[in-house]
C-alpha atoms as a PDB file:
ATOM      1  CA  UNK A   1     -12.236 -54.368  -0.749  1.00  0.00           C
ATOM      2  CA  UNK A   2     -14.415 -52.093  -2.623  1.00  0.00           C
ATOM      3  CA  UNK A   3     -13.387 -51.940  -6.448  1.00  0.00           C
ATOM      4  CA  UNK A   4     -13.821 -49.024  -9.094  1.00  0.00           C
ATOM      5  CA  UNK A   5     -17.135 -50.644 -10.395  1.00  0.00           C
ATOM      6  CA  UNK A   6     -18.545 -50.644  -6.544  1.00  0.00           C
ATOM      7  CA  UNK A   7     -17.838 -47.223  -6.320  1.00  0.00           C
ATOM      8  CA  UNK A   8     -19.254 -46.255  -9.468  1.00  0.00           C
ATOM      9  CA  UNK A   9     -22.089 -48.391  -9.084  1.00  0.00           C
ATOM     10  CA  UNK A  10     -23.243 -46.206  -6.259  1.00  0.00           C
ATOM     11  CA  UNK A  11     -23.011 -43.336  -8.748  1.00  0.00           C
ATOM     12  CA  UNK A  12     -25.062 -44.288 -11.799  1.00  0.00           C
ATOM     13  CA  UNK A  13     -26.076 -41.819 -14.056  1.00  0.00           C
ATOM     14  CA  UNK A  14     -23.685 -39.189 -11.768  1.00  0.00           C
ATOM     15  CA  UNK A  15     -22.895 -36.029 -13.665  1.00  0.00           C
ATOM     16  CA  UNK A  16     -20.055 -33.641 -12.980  1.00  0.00           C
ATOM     17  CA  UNK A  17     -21.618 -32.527  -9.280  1.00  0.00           C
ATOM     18  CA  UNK A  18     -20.939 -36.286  -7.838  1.00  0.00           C
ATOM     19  CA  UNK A  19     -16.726 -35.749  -9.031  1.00  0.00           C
ATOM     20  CA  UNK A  20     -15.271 -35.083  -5.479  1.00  0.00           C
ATOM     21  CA  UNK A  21     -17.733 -37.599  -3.259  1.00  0.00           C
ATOM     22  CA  UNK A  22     -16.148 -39.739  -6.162  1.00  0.00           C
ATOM     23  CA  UNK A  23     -13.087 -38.753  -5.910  1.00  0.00           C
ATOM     24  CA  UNK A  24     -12.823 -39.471  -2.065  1.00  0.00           C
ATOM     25  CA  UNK A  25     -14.522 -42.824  -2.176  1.00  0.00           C
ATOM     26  CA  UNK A  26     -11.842 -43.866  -4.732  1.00  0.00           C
ATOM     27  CA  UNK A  27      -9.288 -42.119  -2.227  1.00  0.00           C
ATOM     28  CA  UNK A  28     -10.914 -44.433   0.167  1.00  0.00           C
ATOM     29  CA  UNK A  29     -10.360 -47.536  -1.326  1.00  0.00           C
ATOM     30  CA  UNK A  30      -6.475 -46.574  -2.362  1.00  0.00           C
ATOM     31  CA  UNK A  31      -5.035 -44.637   0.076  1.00  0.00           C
ATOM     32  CA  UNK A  32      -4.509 -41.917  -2.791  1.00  0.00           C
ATOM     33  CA  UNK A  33      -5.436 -41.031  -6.194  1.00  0.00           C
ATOM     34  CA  UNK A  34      -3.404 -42.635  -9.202  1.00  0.00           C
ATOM     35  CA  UNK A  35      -3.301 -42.077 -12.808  1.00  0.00           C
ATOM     36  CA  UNK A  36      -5.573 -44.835 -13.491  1.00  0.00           C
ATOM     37  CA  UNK A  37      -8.161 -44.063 -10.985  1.00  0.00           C
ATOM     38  CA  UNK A  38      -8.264 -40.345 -12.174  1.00  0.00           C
ATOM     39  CA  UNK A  39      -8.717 -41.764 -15.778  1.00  0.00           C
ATOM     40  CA  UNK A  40     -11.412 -44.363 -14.980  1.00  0.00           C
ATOM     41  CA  UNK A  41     -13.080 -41.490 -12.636  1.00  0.00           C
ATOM     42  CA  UNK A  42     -13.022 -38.962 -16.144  1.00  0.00           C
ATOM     43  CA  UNK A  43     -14.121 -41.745 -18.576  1.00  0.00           C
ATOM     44  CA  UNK A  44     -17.131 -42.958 -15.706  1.00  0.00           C
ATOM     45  CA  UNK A  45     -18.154 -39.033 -15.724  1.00  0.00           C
ATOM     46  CA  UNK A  46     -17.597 -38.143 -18.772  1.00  0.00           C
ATOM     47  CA  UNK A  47     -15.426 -35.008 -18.156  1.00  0.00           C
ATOM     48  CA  UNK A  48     -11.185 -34.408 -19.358  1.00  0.00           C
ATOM     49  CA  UNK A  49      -8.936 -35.766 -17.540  1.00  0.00           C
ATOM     50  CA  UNK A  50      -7.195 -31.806 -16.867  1.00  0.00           C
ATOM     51  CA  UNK A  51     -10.650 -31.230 -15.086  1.00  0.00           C
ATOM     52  CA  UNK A  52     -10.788 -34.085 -12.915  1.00  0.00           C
ATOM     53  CA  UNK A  53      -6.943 -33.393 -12.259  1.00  0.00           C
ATOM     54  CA  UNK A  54      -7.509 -29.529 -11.589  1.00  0.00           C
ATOM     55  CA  UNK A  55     -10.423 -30.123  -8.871  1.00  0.00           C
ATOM     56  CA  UNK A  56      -8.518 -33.389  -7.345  1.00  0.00           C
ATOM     57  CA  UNK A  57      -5.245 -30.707  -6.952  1.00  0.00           C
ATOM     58  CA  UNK A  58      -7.143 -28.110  -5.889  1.00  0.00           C
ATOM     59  CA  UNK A  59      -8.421 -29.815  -2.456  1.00  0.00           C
ATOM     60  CA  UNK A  60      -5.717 -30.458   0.290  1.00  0.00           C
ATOM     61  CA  UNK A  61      -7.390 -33.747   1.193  1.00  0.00           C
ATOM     62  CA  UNK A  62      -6.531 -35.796  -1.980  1.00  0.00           C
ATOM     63  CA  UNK A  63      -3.113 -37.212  -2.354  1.00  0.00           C
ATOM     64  CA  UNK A  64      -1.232 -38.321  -5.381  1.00  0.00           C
ATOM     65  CA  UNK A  65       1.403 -40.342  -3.817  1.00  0.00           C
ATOM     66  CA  UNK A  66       0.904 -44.101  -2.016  1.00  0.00           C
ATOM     67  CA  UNK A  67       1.101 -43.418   1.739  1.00  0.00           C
ATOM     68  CA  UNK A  68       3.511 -45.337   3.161  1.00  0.00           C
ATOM     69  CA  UNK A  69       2.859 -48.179   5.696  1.00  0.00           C
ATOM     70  CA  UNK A  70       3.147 -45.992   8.904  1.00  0.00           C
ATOM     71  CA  UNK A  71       1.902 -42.466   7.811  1.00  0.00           C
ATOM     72  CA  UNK A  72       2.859 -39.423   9.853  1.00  0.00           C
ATOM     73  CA  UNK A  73       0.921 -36.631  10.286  1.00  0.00           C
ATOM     74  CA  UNK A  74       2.981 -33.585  11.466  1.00  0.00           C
ATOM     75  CA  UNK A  75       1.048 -30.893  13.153  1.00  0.00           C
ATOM     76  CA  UNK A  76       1.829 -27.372  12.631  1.00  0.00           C
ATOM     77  CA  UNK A  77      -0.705 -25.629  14.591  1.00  0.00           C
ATOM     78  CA  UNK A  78      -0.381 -22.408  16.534  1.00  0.00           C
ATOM     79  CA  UNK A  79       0.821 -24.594  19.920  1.00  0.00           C
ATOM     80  CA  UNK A  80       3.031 -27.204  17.657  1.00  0.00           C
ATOM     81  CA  UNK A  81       4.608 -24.375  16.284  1.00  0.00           C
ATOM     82  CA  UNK A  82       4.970 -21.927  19.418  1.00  0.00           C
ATOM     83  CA  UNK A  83       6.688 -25.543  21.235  1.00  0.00           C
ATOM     84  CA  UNK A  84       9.258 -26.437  18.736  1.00  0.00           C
ATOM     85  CA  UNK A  85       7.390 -28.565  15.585  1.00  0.00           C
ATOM     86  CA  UNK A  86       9.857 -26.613  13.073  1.00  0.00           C
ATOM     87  CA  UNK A  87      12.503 -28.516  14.943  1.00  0.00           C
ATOM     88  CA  UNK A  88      10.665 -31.741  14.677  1.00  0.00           C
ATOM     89  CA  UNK A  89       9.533 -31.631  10.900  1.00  0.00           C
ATOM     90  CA  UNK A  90      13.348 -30.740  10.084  1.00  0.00           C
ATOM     91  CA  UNK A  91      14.425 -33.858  11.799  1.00  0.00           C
ATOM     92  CA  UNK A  92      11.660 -35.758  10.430  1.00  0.00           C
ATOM     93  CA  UNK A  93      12.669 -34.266   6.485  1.00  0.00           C
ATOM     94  CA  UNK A  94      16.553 -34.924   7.551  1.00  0.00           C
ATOM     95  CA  UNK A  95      16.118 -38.820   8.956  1.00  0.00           C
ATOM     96  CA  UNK A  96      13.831 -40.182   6.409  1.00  0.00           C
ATOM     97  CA  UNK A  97      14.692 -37.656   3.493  1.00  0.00           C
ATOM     98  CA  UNK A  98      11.628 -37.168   2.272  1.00  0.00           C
ATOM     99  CA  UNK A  99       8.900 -33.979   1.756  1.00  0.00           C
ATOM    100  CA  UNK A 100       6.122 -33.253   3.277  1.00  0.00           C
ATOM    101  CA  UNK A 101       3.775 -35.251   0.844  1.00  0.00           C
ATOM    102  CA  UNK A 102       6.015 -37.953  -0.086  1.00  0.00           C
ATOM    103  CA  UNK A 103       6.797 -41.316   1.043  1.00  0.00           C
ATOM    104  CA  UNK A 104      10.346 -42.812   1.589  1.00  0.00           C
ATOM    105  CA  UNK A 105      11.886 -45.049  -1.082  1.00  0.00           C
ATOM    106  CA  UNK A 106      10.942 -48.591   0.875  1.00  0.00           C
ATOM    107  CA  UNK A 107       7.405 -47.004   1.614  1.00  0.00           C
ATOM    108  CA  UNK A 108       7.920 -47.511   5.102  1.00  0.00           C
ATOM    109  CA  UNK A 109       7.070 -43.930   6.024  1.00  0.00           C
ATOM    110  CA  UNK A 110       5.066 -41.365   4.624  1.00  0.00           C
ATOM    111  CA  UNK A 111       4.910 -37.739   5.688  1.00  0.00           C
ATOM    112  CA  UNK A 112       2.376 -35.010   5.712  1.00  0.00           C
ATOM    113  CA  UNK A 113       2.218 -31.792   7.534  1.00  0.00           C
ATOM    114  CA  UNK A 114      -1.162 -30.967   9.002  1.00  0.00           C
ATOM    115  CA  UNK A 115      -2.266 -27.256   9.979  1.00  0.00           C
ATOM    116  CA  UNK A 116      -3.640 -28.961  13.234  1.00  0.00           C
ATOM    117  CA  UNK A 117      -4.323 -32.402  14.724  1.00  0.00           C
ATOM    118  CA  UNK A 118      -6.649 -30.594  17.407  1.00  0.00           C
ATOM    119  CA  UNK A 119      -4.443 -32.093  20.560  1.00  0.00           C
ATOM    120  CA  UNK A 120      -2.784 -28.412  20.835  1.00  0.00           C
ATOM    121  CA  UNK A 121      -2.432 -29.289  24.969  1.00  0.00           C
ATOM    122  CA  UNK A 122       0.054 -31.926  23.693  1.00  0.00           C
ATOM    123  CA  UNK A 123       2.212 -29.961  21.050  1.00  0.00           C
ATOM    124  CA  UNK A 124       4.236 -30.271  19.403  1.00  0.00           C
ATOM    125  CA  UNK A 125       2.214 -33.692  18.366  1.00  0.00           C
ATOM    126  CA  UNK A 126       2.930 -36.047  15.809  1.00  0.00           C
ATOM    127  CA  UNK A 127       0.619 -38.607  14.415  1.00  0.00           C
ATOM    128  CA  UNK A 128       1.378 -42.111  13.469  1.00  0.00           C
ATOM    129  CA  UNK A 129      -1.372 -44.165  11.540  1.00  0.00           C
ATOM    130  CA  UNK A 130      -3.536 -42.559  14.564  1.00  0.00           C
ATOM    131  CA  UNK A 131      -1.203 -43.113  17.034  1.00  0.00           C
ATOM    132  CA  UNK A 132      -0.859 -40.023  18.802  1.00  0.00           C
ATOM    133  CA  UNK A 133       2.543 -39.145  20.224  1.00  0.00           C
ATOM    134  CA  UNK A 134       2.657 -35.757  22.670  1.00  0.00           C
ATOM    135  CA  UNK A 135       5.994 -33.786  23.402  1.00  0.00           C
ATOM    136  CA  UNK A 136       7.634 -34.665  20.292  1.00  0.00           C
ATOM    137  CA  UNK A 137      11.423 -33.375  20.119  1.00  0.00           C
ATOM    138  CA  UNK A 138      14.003 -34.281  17.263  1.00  0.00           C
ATOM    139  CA  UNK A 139      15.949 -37.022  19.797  1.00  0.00           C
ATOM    140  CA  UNK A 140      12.009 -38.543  20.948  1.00  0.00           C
ATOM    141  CA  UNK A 141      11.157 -38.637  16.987  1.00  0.00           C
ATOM    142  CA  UNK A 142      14.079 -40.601  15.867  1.00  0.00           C
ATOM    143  CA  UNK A 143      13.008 -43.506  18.831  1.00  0.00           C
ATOM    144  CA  UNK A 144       9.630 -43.565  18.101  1.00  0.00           C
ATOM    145  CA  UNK A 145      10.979 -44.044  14.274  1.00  0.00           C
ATOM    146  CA  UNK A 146      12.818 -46.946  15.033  1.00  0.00           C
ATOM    147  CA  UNK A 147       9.983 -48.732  17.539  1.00  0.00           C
ATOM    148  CA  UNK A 148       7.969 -48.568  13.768  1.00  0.00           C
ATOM    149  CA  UNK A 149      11.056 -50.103  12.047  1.00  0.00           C
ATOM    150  CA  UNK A 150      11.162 -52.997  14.607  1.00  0.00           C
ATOM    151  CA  UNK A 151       7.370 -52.998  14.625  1.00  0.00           C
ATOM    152  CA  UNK A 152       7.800 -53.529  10.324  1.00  0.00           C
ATOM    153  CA  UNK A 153      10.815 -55.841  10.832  1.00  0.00           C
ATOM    154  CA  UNK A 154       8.598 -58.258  13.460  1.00  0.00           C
ATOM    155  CA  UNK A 155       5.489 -57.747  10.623  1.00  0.00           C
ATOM    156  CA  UNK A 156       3.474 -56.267  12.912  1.00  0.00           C
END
C-alpha cells in the first residue's frame, strides 16, 4: 500500500497546480480524504490548509468520510428517477439511517447518490462495491442488504 511519502515522492518540487492529482492519489490510497492527509498534503505544497480544504470541497469526487465496507452508489439519473429511485434512496436513508455521504455507525454500509451510473436500461440501479443490481425496489433493496450482512457475518 502506497504511503503519503510514495505519493509525494512522485510530486517533488510540485507547486500549487499538482494539488488535486494529489489530492486524488491520496484519495486513492484511503478511500477518502482525512484531516491528516489534507494537512500533510498543505505542509508537502506549501499552501493553508482553508485552500487545500476549499478546492478538496469544491469537487464532488473527494469524500471526507471513510466509505464503509460495502459502498452503495445510488443512481439518480433521468431513467432511475422516471422508474422509482426516490422510492429506493428513501428506503435506503430509512433502513440504514444514514445520508447520502455518510457511512452507518458499524461502517458496514456507506451511501452516495450518483447523478448516473450509465446502466439507464436497468433503472432504477443501485451499485454495490461494483456490483451492479438492476430493478431495484424498496422490498428488493432491503434483501440485497441483508445477502451483504451475511456476506460480512461469513467474512467474505
Amino acid at each position: 500500500m502506497k504511503s503519503m511519502d510514495d505519493i509525494f515522492s512522485r510530486y517533488e518540487g510540485a507547486k500549487r497546480d499538482s494539488l488535486i492529482p494529489i489530492l486524488q492519489d491520496v484519495q486513492e490510497k484511503d478511500g477518502f480524504l482525512s484531516f491528516d492527509s489534507l494537512l500533510a498534503v498543505s505542509r508537502f505544497l506549501n499552501l493553508p490548509l482553508s485552500k487545500i480544504y476549499g478546492v478538496a470541497s469544491f469537487y464532488n469526487q473527494f469524500k471526507f468520510n471513510q466509505p464503509g465496507r460495502y459502498h452503495i452508489q445510488l443512481c439518480r439519473g433521468t431513467a432511475c428517477h422516471v422508474k422509482g429511485s426516490a422510492k429506493v434512496l428513501d428506503a435506503v436513508k430509512r433502513t440504514l439511517k444514514i445520508d447520502s455521504g455518510q457511512t452507518t455507525r458499524d461502517g458496514l454500509f456507506s451511501l452516495e447518490v450518483v447523478a448516473c451510473v450509465g446502466a439507464c436500461s436497468l433503472a432504477p440501479v443501485v451499485c454495490i462495491n461494483g456490483e451492479y443490481y438492476a430493478g431495484v425496489t424498496p422490498e428488493s433493496l432491503d434483501r440485497i442488504l441483508d445477502t451483504y450482512r451475511e456476506k460480512d457475518k461469513k467474512g467474505n
